[in-house]
Protein backbone atom coordinates (compact mmCIF):
# COMPACT_ATOMS: atom_id res chain seq x y z
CA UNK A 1 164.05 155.66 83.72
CA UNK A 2 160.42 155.65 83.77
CA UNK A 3 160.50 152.30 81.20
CA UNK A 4 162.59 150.58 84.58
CA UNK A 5 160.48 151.57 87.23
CA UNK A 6 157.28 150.16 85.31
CA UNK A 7 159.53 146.77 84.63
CA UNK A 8 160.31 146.97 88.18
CA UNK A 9 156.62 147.52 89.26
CA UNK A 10 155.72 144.54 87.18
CA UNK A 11 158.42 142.23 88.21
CA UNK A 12 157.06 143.22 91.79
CA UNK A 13 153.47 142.57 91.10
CA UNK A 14 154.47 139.11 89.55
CA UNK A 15 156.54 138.34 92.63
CA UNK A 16 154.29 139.21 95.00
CA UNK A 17 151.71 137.09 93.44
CA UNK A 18 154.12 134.24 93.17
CA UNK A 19 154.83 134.25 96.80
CA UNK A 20 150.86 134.44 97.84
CA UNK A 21 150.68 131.33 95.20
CA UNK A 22 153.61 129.47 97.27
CA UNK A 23 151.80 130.88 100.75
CA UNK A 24 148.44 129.39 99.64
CA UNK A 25 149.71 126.16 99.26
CA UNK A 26 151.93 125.54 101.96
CA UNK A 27 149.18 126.73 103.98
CA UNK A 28 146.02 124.01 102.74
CA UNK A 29 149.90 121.25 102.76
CA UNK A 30 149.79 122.38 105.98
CA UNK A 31 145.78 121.72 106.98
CA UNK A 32 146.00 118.32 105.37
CA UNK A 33 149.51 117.76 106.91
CA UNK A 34 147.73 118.21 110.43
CA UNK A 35 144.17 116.79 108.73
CA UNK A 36 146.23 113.22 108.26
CA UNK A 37 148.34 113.12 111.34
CA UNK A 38 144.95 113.98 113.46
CA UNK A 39 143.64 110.48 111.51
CA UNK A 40 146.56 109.09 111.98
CA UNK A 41 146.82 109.71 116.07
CA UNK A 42 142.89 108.50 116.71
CA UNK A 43 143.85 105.31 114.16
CA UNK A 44 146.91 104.00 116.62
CA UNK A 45 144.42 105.10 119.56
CA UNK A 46 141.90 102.84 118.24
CA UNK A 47 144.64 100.12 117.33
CA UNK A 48 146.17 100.45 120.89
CA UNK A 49 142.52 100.12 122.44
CA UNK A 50 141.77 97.14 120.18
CA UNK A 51 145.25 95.51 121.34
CA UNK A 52 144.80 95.80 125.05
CA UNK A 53 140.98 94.63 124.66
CA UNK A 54 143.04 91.44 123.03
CA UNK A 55 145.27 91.38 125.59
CA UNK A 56 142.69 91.05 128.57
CA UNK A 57 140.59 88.53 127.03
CA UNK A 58 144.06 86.03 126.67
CA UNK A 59 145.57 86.50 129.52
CA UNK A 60 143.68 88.25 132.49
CA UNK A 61 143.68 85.61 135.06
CA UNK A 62 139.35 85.26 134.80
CA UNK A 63 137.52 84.21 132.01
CA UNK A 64 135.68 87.81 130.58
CA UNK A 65 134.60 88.34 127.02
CA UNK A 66 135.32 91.27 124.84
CA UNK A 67 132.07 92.58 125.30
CA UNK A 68 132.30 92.25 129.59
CA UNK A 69 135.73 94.22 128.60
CA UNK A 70 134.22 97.17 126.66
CA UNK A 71 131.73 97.33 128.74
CA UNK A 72 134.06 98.05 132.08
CA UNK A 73 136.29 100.31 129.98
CA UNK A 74 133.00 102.38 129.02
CA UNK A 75 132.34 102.62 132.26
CA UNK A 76 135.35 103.89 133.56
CA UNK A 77 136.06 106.44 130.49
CA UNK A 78 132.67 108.01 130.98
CA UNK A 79 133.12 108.38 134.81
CA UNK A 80 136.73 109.71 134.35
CA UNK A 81 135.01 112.73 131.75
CA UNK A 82 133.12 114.28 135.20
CA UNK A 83 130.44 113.12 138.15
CA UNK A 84 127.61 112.94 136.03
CA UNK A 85 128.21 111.52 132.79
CA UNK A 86 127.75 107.50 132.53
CA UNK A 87 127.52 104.40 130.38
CA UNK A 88 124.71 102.80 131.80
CA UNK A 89 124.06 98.90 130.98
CA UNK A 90 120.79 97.53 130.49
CA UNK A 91 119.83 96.94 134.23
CA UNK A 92 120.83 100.93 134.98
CA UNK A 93 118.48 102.27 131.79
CA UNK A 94 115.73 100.06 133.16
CA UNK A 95 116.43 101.78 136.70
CA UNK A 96 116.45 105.23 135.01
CA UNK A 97 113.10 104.54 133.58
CA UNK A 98 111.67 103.92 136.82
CA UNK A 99 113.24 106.45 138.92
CA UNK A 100 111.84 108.91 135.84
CA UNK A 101 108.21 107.49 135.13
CA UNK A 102 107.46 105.46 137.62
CA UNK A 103 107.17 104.67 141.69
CA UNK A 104 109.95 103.70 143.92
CA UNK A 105 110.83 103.89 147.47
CA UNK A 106 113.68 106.03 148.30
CA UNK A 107 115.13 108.63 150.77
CA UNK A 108 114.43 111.94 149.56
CA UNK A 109 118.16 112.23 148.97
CA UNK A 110 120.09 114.59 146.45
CA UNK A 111 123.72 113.54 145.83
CA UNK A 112 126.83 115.11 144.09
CA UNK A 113 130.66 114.03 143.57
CA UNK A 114 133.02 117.04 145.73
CA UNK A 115 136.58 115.98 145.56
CA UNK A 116 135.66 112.60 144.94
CA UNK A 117 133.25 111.97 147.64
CA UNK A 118 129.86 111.17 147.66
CA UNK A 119 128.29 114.27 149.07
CA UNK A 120 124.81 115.00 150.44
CA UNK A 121 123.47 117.76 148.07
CA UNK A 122 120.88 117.98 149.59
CA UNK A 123 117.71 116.24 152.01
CA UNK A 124 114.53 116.82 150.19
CA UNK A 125 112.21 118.25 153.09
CA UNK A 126 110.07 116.08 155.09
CA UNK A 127 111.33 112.86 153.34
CA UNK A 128 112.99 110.16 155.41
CA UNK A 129 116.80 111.44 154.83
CA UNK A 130 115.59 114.69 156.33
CA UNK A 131 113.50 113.31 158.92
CA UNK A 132 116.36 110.68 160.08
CA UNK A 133 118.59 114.33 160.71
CA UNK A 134 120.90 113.73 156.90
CA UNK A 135 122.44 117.20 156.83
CA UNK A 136 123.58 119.34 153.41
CA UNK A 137 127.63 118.30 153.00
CA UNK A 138 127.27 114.93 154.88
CA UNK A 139 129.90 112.51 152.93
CA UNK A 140 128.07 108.85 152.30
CA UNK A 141 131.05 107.34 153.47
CA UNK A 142 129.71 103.20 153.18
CA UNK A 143 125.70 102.13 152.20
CA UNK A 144 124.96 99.35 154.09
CA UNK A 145 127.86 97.48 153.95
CA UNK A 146 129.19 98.58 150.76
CA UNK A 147 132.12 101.98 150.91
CA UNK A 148 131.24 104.16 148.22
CA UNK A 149 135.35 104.68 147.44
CA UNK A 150 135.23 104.80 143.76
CA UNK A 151 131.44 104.12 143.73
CA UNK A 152 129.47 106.07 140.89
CA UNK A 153 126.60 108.57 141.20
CA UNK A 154 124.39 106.15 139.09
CA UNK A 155 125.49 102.85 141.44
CA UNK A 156 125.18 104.53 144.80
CA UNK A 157 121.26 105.49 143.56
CA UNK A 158 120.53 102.32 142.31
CA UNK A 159 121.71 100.97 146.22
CA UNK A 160 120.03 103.51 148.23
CA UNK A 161 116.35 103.08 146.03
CA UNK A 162 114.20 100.12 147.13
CA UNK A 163 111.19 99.20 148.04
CA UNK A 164 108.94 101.21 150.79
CA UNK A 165 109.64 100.54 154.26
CA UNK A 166 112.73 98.80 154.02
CA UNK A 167 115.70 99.74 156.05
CA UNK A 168 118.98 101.14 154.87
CA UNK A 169 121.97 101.94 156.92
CA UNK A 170 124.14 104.69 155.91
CA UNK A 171 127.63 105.49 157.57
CA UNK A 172 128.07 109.13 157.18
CA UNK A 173 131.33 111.75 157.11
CA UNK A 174 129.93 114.92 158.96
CA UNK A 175 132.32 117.94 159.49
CA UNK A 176 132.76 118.54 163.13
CA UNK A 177 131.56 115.57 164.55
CA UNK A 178 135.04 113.71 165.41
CA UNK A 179 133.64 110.39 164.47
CA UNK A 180 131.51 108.88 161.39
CA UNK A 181 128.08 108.27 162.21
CA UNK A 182 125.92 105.73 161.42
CA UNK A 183 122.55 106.73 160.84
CA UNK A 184 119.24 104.19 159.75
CA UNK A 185 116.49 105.44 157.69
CA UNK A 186 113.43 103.69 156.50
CA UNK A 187 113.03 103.84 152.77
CA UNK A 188 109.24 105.48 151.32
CA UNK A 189 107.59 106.82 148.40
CA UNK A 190 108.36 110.38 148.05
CA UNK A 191 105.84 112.79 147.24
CA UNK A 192 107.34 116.53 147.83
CA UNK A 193 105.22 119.35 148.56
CA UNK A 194 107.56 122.43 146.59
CA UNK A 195 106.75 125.53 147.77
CA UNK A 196 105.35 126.96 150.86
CA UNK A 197 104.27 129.77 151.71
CA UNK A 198 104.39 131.47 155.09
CA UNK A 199 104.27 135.31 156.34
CA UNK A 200 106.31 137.34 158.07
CA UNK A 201 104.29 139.93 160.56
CA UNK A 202 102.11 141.87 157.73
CA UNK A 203 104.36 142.54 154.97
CA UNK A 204 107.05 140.14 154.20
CA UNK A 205 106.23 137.04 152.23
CA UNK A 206 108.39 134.00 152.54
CA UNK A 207 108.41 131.41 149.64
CA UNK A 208 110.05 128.02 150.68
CA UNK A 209 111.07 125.97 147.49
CA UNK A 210 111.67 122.58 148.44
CA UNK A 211 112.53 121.70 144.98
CA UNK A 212 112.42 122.55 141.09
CA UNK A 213 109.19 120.56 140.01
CA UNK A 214 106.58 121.41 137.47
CA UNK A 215 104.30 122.91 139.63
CA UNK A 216 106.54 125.90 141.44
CA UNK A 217 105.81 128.78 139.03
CA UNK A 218 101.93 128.59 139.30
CA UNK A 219 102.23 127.72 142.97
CA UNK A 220 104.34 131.19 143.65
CA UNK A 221 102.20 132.81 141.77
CA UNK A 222 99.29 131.45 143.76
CA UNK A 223 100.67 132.52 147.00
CA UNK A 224 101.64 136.20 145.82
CA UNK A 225 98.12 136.77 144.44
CA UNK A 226 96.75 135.19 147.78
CA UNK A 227 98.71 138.11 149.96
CA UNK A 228 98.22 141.44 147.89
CA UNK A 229 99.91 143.54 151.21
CA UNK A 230 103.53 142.04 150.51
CA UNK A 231 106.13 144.44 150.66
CA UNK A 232 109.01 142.53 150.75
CA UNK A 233 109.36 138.52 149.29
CA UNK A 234 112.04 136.23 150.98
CA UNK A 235 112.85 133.19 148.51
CA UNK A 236 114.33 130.60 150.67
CA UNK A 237 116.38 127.82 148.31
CA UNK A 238 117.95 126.33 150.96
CA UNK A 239 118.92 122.78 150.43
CA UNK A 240 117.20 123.23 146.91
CA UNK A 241 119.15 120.61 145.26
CA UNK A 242 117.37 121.73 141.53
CA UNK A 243 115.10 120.22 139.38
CA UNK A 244 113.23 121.54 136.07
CA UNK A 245 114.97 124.11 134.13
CA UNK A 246 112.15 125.79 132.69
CA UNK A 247 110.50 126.48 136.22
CA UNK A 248 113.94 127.68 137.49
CA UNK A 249 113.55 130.17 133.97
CA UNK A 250 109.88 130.90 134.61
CA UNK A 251 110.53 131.81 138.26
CA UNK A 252 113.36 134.88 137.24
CA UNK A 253 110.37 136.01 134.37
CA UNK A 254 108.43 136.42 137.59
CA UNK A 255 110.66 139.72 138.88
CA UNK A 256 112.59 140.46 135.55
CA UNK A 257 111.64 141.77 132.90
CA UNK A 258 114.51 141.97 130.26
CA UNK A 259 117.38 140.24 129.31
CA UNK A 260 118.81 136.65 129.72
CA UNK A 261 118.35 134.61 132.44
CA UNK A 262 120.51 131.54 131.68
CA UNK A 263 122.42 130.27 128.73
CA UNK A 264 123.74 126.63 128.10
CA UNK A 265 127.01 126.40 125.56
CA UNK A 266 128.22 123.11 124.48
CA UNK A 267 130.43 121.88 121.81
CA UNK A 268 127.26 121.45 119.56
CA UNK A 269 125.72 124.61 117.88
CA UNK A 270 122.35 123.59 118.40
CA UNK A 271 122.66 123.10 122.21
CA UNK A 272 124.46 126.92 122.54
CA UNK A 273 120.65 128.10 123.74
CA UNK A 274 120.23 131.73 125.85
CA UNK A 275 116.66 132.34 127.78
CA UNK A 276 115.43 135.59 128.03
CA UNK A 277 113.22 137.24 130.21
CA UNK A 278 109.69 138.70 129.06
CA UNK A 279 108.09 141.71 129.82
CA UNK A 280 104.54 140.93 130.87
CA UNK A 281 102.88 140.08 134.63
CA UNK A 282 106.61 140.63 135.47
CA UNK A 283 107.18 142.56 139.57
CA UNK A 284 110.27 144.45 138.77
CA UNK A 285 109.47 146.65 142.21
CA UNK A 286 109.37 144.44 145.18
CA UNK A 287 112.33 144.06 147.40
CA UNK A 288 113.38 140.44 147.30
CA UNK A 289 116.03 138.06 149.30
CA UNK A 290 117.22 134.98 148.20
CA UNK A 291 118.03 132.68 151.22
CA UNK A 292 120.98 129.80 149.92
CA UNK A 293 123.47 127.41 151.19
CA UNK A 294 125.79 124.61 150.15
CA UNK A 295 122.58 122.48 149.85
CA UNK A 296 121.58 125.26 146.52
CA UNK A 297 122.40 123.40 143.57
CA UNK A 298 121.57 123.40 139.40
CA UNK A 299 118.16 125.60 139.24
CA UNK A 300 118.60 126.78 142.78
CA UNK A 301 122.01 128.66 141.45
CA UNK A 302 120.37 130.10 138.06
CA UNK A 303 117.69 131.33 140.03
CA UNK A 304 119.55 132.74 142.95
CA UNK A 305 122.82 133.69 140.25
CA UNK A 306 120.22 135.41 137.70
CA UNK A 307 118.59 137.19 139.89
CA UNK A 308 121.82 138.75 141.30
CA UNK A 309 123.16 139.46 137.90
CA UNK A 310 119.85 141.40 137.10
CA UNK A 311 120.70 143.38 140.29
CA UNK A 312 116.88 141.97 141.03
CA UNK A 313 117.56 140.19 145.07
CA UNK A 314 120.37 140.45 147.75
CA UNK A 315 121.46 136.99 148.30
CA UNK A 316 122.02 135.73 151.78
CA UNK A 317 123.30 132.99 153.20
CA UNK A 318 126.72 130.58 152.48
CA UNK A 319 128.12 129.80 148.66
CA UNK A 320 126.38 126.97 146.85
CA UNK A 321 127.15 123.75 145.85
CA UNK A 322 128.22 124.09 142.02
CA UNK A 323 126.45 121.86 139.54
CA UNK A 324 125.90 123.67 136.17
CA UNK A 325 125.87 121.62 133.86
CA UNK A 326 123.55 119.81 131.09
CA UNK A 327 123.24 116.54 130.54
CA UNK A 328 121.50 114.31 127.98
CA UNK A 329 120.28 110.44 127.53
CA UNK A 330 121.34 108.77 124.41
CA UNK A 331 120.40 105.57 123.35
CA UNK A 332 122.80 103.46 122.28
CA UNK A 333 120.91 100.19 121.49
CA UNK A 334 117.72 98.88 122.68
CA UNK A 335 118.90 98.10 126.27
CA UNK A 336 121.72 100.56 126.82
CA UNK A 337 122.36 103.99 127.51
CA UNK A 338 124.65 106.99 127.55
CA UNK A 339 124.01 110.00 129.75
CA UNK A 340 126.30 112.61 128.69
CA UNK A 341 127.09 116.22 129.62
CA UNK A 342 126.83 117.75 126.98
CA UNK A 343 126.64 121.64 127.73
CA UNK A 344 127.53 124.07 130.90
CA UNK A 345 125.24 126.93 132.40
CA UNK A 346 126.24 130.91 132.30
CA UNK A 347 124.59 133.16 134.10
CA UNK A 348 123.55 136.52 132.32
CA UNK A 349 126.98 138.08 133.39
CA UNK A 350 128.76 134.99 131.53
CA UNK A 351 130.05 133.24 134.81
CA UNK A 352 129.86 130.09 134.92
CA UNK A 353 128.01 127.76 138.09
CA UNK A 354 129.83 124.52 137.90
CA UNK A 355 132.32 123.76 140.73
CA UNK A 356 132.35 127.55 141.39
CA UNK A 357 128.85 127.90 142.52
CA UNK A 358 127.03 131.30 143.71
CA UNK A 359 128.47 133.59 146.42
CA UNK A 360 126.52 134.74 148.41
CA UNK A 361 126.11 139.21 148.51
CA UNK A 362 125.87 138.88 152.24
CA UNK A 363 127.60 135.80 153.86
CA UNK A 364 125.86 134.50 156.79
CA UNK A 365 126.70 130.99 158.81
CA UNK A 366 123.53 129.04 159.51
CA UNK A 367 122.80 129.33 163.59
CA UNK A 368 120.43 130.22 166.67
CA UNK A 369 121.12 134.11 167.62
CA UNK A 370 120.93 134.42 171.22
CA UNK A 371 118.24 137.26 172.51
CA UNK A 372 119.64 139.60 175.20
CA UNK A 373 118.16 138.67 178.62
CA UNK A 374 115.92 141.83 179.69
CA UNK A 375 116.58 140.72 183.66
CA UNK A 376 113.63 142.21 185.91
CA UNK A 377 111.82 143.75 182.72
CA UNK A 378 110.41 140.38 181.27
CA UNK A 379 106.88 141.35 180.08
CA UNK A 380 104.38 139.12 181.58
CA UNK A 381 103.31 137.26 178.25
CA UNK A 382 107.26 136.12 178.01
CA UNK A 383 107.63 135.17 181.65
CA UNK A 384 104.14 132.83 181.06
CA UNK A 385 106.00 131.51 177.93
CA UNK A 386 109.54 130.69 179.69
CA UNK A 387 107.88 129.29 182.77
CA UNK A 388 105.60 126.73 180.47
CA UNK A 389 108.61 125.79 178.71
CA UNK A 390 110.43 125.04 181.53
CA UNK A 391 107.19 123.32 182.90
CA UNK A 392 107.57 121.45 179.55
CA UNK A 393 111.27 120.66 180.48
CA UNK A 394 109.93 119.13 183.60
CA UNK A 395 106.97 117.18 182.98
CA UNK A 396 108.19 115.99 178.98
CA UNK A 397 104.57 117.38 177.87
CA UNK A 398 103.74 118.98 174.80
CA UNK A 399 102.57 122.74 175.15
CA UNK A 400 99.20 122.73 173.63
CA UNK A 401 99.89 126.20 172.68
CA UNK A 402 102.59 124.99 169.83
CA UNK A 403 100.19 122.22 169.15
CA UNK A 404 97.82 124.61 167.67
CA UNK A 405 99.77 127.49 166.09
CA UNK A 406 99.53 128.78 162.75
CA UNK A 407 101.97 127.06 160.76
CA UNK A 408 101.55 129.51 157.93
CA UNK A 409 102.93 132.34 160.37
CA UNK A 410 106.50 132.47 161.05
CA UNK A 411 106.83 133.83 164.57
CA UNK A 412 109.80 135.55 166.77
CA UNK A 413 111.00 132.78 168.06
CA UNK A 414 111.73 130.67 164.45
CA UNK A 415 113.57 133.46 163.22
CA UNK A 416 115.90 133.82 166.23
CA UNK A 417 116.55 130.19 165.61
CA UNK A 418 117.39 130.82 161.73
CA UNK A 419 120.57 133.15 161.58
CA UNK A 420 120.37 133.39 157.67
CA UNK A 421 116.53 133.88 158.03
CA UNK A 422 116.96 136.87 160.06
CA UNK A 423 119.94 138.68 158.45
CA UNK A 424 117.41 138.08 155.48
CA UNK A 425 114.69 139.84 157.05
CA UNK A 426 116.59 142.43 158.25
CA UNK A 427 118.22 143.16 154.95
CA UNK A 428 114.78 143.22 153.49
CA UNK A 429 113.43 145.79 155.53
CA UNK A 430 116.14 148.00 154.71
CA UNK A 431 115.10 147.35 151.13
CA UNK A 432 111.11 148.25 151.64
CA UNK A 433 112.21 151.42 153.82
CA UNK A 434 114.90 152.52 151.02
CA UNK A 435 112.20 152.00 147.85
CA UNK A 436 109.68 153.85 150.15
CA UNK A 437 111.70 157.16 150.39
């Protein structure tokens, strides 16, 4: 009995060993089964590409060379991947250059694909888009004469740069206004001033970053170390359309002081990157509001996103635009180039920013709040101040008084014109009262 149950223990070991044997290699069949029809698939892809390419050249009713052919189809596969990705011939790398290393005259104009329309990002402040009244979520509906229908990112740059003081017409989609409107703005260079600093009675700091270039982590710094009585900080990034990653990085460091602050992830292991704070010169005590709107986009959301994550700022204002992710410029001969996203953004919590964007802790719709009217008790310095402006109403003259006022003060009156601004402000002094206790 115990001679059978051994033979049958053997007979069981040798079986189950057999069928591991037969597992095995129907398994790597299996892998090289789906390893050869994989080849086979992008083969007949290729073939079938090659064949149409043939096709065109024989019988398309114009003459157009193989080369003209692959170019179009390029063109259309990399702008059918997402917005920002492009196969850009050699006039649109030569562009590129210019637009990154050297001058040109232009509008001060951030742009983005929503839905398929060529949407105003952002105006860059006190350029000529923002000066000729371009709004955040205006649709370029036609550039001069040309609709944009179809148009690409890269070609509806390359029309609205030119040279200084030339005119450009743009024919704009604005939601409420019942009509398009056509508005004319005179193209310049464009040199951006990217933070300001103002103040806020004698303890709130307000930081206004215009945009994301090298220069906006040493200017904050600057203007913190030039008010050492601020209690509260209100970062406005407000039709922020983005800019340099690192200063969008360096600007979290500045009021975190662990953890990461943004991560890319791509398909290629080296590009799968996470940026973490640092301890030192870091403010992990001041109250802090982030003002944004749809205008916020790229470095405006990792800043505003990774600073809510971190539990580090109350964000106010209206969601933001969505545009998280990383793109690259490969050379693909001497002339010609790819641009290709290559990676997304993640916030520290793992959300992602593209097409989702950053909602907002507090919403808030952009708008003048009305003061109550204090009838018979008007104090005598706000009756002189109605009367003169409706002197000013009368006579179209300039109070002399607004002429000369500090411009690095934000008074009563500007914040009762900014909705966000003062839900903002209000939220922050909750914050310095509650941290006081």
């Amino acid at each position: 009995m115990i001679i059978k149950n051994k033979k049958a223990i053997l007979l069981g070991f040798i079986s189950t060993i057999t069928a591991s044997v037969i597992l095995t290699t129907s398994s790597a069949q299996a892998n090289s089964y789906e390893t050869q029809t994989e080849e086979t698939s992008k083969l007949q892809a290729y073939l079938k590409f090659t064949k149409i390419v043939q096709i065109i050249e024989d019988q398309y009713v114009d003459d157009i060379n193989a080369s003209d052919i692959i170019d179009k189809a390029l063109k259309g596969l990399l702008a059918n991947l997402d917005a920002h990705s492009s196969f850009m011939d050699a006039k649109e790398t030569k562009e590129l250059q210019v637009q990154t290393h050297g001058e040109f005259g232009g509008l001060g104009i951030t742009v983005g694909m929503r839905d398929g329309a060529l949407t105003v990002i952002a105006p860059l402040e006190g350029t000529p888009a923002d000066k000729a009244g371009i709004k955040a979520g205006d649709i370029i509906l036609k550039i001069n004469d040309q609709a944009t229908i179809g148009m690409t990112i890269d070609k509806a740059v390359s029309l609205m740069r030119g040279k200084p003081n030339t005119e450009i017409m743009l024919t704009i989609v604005r939601k409420g206004e019942s009509h398009p409107l056509k508005i004319k703005i005179v193209r310049d260079i464009i040199e951006i001033q990217s933070v300001y600093a103002k103040t806020i009675g004698d303890d709130i700091l307000y930081l206004r970053i215009t945009s994301f270039d090298q220069k906006v982590v040493q200017s904050m710094k600057k203007a913190i170390r030039k008010h050492p009585n601020t209690k509260g900080i209100i970062i406005d990034l407000r039709n922020n359309p983005g800019g340099l990653l690192n200063q969008a990085i360096g600007v979290v460091d500045m009021f975190v002081d662990s953890g990461p602050i943004v991560s890319q992830k791509g398909k290629i292991p080296s590009e799968n990157l996470v940026y973490n704070a640092t301890a030192p010169n870091t403010d992990t005590k001041t109250p802090i509001v982030v003002l944004v709107n749809g205008g916020s986009a790229s470095a405006s959301e990792i800043v505003s996103g990774a600073l809510q994550d971190h539990k580090r700022a109350v964000i106010v204002g209206e969601k933001t635009f969505g545009k998280g992710s990383v793109q690259v410029v490969m050379p693909v001969n001497e002339d010609e180039a790819l641009r290709l996203t290559i990676a997304r953004y993640y916030l520290p919590s793992g959300r992602t920013i593209q097409a989702v964007g950053v909602t907002p802790d507090v919403e808030v719709s952009y708008g003048e709040i009305k003061k109550a009217e204090e009838g018979i008790s008007i104090k005598e310095k706000d009756l002189r101040r109605h009367l003169e402006s409706e002197l000013q109403k009368v006579d179209g003259k300039k109070d002399k008084v607004e002429e000369n006022k500090d411009k690095t003060v934000i008074t009563e009156e500007q914040i009762y014109k900014d909705s966000q601004l003062k839900s903002g402000i209000d939220i922050l002094r909750a914050l310095m009262i509650t941290k006081n206790k």
